[in-house]
PDB file of N, CA and C in Angstrom:
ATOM      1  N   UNK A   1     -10.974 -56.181 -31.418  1.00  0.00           N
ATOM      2  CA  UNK A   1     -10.587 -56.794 -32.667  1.00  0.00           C
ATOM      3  C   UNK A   1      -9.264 -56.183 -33.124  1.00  0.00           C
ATOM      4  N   UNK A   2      -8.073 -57.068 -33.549  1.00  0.00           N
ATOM      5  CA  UNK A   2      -7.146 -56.574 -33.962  1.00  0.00           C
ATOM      6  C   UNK A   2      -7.338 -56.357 -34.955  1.00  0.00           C
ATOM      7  N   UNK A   3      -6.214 -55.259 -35.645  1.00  0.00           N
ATOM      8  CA  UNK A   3      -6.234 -54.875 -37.214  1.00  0.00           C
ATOM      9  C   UNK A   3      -4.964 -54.879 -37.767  1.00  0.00           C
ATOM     10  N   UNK A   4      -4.956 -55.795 -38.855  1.00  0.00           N
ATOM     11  CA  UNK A   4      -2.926 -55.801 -39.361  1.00  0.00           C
ATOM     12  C   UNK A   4      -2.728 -54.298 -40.368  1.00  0.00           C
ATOM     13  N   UNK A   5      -1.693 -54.158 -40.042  1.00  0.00           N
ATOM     14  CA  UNK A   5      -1.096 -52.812 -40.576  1.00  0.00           C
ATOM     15  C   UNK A   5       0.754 -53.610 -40.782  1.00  0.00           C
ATOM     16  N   UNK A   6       1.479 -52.052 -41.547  1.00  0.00           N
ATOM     17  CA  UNK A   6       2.253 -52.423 -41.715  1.00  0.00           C
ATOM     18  C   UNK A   6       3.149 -51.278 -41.437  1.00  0.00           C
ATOM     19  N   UNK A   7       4.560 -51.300 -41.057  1.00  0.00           N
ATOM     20  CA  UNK A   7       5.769 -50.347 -40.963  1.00  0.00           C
ATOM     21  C   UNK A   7       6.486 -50.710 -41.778  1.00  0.00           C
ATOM     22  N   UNK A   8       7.338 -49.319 -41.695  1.00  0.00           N
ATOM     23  CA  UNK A   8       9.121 -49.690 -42.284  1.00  0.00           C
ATOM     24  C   UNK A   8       9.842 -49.036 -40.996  1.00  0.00           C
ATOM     25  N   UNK A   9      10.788 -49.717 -41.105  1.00  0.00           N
ATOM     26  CA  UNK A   9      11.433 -49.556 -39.602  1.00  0.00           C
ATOM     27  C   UNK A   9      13.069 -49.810 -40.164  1.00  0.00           C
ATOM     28  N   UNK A  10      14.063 -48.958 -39.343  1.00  0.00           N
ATOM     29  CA  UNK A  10      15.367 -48.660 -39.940  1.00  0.00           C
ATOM     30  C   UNK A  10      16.321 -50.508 -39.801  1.00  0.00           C
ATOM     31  N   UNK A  11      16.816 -50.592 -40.175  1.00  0.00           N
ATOM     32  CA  UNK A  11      17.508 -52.350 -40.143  1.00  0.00           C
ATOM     33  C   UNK A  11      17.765 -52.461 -38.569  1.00  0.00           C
ATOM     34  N   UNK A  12      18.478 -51.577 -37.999  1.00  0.00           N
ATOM     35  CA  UNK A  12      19.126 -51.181 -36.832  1.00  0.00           C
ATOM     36  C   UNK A  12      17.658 -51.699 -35.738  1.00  0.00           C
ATOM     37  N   UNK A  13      16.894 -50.638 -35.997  1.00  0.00           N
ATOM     38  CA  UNK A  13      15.810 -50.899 -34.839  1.00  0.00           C
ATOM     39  C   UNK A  13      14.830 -52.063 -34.688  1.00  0.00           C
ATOM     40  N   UNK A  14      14.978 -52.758 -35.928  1.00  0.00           N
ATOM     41  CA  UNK A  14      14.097 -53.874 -36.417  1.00  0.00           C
ATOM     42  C   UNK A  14      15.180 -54.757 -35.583  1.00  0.00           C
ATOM     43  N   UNK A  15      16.074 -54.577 -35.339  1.00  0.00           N
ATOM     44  CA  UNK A  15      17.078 -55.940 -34.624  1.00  0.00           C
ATOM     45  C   UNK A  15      17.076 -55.810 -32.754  1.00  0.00           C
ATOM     46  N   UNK A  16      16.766 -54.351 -33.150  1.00  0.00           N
ATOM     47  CA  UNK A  16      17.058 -53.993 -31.702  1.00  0.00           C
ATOM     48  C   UNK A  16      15.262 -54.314 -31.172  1.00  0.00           C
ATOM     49  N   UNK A  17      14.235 -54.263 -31.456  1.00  0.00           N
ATOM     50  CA  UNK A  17      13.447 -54.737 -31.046  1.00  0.00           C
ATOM     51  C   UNK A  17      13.000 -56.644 -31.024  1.00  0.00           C
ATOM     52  N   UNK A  18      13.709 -56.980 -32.039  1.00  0.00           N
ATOM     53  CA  UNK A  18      13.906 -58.822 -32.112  1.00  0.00           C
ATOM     54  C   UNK A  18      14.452 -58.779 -30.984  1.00  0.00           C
ATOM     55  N   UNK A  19      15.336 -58.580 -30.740  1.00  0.00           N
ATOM     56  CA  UNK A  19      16.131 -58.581 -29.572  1.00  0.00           C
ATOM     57  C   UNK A  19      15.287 -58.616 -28.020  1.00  0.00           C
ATOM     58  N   UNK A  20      14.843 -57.533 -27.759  1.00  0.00           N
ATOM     59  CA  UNK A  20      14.142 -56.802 -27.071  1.00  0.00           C
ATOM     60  C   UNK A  20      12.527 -58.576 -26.785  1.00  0.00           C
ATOM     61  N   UNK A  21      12.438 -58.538 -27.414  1.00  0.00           N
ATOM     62  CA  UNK A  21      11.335 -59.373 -27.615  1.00  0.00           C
ATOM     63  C   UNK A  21      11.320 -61.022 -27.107  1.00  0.00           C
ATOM     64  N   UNK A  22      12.792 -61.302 -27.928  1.00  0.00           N
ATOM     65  CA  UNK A  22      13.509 -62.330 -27.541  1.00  0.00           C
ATOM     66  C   UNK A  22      13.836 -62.405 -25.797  1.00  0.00           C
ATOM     67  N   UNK A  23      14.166 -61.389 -25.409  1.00  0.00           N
ATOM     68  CA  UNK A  23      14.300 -61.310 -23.495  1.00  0.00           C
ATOM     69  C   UNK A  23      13.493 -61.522 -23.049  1.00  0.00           C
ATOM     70  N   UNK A  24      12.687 -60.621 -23.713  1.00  0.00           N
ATOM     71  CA  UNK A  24      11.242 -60.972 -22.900  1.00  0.00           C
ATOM     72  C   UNK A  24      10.780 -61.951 -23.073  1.00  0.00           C
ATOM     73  N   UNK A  25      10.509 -62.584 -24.257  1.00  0.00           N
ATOM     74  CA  UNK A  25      10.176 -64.192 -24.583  1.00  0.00           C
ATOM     75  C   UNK A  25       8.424 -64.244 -24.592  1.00  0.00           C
ATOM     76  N   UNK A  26       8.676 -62.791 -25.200  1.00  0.00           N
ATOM     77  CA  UNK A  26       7.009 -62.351 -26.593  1.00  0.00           C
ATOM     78  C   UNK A  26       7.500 -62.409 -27.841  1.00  0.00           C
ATOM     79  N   UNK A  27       6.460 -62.451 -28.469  1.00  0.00           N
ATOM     80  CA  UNK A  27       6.477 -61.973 -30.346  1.00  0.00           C
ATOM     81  C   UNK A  27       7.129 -60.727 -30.630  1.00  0.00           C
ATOM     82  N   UNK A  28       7.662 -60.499 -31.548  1.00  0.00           N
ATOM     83  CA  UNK A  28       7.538 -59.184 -31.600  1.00  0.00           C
ATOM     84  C   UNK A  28       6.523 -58.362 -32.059  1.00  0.00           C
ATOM     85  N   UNK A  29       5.337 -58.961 -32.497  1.00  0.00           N
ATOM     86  CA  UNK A  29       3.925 -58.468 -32.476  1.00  0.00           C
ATOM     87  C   UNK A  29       3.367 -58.152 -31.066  1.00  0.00           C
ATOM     88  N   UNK A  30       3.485 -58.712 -30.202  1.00  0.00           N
ATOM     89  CA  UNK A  30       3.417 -58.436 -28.848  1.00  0.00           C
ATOM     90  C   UNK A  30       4.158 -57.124 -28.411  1.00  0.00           C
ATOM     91  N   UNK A  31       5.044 -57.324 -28.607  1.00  0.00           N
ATOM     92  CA  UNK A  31       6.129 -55.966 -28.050  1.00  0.00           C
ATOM     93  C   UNK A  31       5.704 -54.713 -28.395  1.00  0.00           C
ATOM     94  N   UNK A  32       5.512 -54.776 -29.575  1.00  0.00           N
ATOM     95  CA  UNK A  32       4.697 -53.434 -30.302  1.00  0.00           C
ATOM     96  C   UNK A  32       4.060 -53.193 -30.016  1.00  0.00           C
ATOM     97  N   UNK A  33       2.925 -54.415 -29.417  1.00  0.00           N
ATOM     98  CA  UNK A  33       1.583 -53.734 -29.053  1.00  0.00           C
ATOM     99  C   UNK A  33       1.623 -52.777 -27.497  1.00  0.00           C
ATOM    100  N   UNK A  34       2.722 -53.725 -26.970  1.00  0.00           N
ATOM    101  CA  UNK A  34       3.002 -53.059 -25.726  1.00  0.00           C
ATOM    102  C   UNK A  34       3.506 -51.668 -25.626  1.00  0.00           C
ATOM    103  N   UNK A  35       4.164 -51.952 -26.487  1.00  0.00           N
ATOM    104  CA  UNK A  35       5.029 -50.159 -26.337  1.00  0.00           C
ATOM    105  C   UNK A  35       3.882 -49.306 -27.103  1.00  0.00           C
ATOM    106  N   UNK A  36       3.020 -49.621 -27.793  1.00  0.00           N
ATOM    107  CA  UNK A  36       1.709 -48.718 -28.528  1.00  0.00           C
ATOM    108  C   UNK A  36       1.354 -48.693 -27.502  1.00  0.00           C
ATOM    109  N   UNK A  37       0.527 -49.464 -26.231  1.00  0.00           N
ATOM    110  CA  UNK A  37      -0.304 -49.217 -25.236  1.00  0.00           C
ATOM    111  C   UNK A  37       0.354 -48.342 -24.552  1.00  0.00           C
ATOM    112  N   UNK A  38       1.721 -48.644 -23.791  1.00  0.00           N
ATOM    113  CA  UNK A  38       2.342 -47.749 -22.902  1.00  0.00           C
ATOM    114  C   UNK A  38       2.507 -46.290 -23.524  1.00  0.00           C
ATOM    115  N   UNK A  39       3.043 -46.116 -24.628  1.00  0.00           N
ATOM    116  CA  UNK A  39       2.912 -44.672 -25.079  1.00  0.00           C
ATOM    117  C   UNK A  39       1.403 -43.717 -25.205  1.00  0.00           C
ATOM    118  N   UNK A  40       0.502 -44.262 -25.935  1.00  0.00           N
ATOM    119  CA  UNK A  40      -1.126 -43.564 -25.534  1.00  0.00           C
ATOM    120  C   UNK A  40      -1.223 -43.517 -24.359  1.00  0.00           C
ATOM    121  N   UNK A  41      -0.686 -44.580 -23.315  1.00  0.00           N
ATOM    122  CA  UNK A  41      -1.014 -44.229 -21.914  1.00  0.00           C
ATOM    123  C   UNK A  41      -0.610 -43.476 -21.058  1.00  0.00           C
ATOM    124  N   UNK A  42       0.877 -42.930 -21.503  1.00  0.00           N
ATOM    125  CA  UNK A  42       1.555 -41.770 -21.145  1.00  0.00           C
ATOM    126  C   UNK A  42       1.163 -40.340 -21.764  1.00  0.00           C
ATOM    127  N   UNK A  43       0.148 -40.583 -23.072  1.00  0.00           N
ATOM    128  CA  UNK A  43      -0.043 -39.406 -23.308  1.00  0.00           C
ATOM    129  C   UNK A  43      -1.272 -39.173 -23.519  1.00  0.00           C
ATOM    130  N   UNK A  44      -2.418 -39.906 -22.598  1.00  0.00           N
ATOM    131  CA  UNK A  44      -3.818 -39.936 -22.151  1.00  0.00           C
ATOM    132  C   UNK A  44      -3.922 -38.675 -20.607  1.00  0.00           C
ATOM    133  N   UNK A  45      -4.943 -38.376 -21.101  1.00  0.00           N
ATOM    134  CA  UNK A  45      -4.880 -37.639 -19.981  1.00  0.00           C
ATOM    135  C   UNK A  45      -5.152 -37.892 -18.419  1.00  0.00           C
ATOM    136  N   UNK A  46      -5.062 -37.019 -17.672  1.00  0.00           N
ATOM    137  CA  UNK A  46      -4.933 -38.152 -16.624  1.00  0.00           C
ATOM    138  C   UNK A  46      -6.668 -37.567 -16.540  1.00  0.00           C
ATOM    139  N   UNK A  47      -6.748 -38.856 -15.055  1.00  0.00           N
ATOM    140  CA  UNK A  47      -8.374 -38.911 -15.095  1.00  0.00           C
ATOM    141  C   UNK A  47      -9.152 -38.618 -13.682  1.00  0.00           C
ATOM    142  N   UNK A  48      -9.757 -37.837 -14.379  1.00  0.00           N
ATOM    143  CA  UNK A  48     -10.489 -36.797 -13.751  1.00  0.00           C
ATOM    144  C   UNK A  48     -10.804 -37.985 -11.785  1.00  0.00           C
ATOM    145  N   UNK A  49     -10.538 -36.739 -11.152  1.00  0.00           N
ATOM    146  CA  UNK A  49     -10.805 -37.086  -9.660  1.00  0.00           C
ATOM    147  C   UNK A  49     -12.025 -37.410  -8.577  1.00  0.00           C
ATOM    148  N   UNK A  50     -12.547 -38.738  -8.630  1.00  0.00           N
ATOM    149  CA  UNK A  50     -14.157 -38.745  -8.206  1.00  0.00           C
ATOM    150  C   UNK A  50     -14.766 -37.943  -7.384  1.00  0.00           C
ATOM    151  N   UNK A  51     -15.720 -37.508  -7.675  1.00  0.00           N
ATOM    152  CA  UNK A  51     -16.371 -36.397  -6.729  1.00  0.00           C
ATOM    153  C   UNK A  51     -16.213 -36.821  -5.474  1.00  0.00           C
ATOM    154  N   UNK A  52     -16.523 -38.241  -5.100  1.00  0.00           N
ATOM    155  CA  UNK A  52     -16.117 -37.999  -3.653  1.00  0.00           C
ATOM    156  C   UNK A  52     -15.198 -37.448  -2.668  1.00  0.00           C
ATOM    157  N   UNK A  53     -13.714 -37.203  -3.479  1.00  0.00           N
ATOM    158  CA  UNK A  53     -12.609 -36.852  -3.089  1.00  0.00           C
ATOM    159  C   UNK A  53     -13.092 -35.279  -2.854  1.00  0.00           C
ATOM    160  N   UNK A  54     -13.726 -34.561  -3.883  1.00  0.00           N
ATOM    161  CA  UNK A  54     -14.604 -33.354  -3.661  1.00  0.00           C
ATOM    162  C   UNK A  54     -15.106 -32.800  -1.980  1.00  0.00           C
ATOM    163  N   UNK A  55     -15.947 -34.106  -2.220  1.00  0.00           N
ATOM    164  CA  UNK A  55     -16.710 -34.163  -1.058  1.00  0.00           C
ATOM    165  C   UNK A  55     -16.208 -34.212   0.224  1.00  0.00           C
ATOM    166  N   UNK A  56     -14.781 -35.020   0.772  1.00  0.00           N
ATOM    167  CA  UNK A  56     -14.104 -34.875   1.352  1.00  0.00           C
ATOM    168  C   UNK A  56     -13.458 -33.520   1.925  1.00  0.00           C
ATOM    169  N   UNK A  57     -12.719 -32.995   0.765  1.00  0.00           N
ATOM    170  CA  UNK A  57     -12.252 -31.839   1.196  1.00  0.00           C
ATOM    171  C   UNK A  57     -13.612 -30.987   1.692  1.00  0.00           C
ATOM    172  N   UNK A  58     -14.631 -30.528   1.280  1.00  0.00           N
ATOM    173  CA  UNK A  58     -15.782 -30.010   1.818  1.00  0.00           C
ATOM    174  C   UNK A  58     -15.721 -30.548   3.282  1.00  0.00           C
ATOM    175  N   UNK A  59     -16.191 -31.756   3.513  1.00  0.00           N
ATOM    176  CA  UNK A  59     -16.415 -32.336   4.994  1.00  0.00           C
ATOM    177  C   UNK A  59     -15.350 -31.828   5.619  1.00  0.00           C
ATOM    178  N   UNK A  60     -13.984 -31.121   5.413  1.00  0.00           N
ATOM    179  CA  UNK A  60     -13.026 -31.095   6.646  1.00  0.00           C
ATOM    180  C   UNK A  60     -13.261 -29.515   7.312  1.00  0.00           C
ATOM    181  N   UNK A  61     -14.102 -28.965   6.666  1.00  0.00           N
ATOM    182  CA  UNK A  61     -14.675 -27.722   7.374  1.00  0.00           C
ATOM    183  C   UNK A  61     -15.606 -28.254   8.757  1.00  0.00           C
ATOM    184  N   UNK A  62     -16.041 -29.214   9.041  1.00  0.00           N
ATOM    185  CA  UNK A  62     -16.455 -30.203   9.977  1.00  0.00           C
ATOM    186  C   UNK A  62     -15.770 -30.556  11.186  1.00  0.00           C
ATOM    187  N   UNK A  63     -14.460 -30.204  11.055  1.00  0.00           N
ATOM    188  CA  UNK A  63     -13.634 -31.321  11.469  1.00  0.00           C
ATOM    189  C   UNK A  63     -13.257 -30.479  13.057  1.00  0.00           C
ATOM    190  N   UNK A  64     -13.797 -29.561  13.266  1.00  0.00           N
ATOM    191  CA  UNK A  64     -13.337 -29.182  14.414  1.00  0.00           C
ATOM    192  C   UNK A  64     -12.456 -28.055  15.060  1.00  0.00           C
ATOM    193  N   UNK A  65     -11.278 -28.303  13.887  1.00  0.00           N
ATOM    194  CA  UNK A  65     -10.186 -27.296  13.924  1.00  0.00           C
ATOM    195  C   UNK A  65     -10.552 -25.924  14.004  1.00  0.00           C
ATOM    196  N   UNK A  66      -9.571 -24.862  14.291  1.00  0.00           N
ATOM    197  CA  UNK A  66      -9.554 -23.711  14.797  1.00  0.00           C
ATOM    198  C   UNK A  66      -9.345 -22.868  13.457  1.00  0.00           C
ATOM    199  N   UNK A  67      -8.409 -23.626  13.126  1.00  0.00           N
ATOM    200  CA  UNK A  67      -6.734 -23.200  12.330  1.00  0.00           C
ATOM    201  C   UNK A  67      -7.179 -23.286  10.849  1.00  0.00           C
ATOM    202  N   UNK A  68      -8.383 -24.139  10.158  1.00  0.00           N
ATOM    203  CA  UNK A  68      -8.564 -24.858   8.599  1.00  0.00           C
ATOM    204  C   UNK A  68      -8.420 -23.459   8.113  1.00  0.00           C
ATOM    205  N   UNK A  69      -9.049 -22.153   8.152  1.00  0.00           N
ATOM    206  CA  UNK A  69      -9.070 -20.819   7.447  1.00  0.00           C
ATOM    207  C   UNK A  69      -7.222 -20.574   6.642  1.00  0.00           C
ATOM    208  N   UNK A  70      -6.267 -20.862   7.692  1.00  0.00           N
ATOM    209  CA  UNK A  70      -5.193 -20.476   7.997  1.00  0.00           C
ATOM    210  C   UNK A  70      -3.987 -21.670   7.319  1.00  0.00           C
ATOM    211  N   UNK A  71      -4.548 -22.612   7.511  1.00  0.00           N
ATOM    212  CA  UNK A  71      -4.092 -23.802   7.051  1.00  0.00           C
ATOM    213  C   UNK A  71      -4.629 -24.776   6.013  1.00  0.00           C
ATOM    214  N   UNK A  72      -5.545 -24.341   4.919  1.00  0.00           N
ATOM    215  CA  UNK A  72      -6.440 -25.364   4.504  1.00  0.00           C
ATOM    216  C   UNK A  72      -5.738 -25.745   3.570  1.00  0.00           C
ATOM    217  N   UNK A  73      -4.508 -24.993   2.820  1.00  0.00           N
ATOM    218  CA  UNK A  73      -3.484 -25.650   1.805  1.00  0.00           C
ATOM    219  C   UNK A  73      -3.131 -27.090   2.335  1.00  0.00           C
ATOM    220  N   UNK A  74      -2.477 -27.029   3.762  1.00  0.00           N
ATOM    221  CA  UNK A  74      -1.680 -28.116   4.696  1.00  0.00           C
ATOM    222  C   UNK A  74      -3.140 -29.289   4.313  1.00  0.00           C
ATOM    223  N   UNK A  75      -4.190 -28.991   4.644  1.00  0.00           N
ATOM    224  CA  UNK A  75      -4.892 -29.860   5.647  1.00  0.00           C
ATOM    225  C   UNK A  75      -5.549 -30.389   3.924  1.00  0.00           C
ATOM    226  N   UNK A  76      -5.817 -30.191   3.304  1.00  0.00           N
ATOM    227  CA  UNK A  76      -6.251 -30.692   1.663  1.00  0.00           C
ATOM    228  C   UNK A  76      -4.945 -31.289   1.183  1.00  0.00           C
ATOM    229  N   UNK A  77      -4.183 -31.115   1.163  1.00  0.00           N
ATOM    230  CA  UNK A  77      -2.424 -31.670   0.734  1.00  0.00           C
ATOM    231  C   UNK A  77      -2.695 -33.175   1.411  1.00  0.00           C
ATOM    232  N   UNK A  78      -2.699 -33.130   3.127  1.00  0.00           N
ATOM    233  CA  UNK A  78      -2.613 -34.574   3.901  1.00  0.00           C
ATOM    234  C   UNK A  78      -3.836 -35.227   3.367  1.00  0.00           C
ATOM    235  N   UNK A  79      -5.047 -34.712   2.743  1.00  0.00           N
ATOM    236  CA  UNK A  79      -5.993 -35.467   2.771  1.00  0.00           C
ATOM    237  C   UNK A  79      -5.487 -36.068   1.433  1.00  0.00           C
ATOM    238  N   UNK A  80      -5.432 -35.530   0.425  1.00  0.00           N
ATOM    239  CA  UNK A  80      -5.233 -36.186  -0.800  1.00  0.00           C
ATOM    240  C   UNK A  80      -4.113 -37.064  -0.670  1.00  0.00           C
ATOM    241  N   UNK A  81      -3.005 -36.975  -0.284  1.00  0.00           N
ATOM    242  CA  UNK A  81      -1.939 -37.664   0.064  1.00  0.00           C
ATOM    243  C   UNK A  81      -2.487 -39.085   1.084  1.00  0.00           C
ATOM    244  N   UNK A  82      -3.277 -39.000   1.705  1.00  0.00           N
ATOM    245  CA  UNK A  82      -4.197 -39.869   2.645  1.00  0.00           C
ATOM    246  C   UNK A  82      -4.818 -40.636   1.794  1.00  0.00           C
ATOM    247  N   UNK A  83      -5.121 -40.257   1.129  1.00  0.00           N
ATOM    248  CA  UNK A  83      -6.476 -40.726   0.148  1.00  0.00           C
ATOM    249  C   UNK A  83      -6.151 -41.508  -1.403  1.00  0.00           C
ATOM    250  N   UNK A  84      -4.477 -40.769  -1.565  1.00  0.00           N
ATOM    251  CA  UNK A  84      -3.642 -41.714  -2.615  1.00  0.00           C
ATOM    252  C   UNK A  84      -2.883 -42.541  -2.152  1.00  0.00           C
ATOM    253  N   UNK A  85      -2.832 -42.981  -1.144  1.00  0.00           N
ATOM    254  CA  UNK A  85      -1.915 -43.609  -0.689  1.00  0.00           C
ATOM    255  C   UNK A  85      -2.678 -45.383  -0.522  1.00  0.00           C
ATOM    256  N   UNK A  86      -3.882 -45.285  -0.464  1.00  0.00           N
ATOM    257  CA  UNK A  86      -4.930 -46.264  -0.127  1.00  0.00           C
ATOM    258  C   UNK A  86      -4.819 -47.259  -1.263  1.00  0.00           C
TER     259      UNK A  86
END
């Protein structure tokens, strides 16, 4: 459910967002809402990593290698990088 509220906004930026709005060829009720979403979303935290990814790194003690003791920085780095890339 939306909720109306109200600003004051400097003459300058009130044109520069008409503007802004006009390119895009939204409202400028739209625009706002956008740049409200994108900003909470930049300053949301990021979100937490599913246990399975957990579980993964566990399973590569499995995996055969000689070297994981010596290397397990390397070998957790490729997995996550493996695993964000999907």
């Amino acid at each position: 459910m939306k909720a109306r509220t109200m600003i004051y906004l400097e003459r300058e930026e009130l044109q520069a967002l008409r503007a802004e709005a006009r390119r895009a060829r939204i409202s400028l009720a739209e625009l706002l809402r956008r740049l409200v979403r994108e900003y909470l979303r930049e300053r949301s935290p990021a979100p937490r990593p599913p246990a399975s990814l957990y579980l993964k790194i566990v399973a590569m003690g499995a995996s055969g290698r000689s070297d994981v003791s010596e290397r397990h920085d390397d070998y957790v780095a490729a997995a996550a990088r493996a695993d964000h890339a999907r």
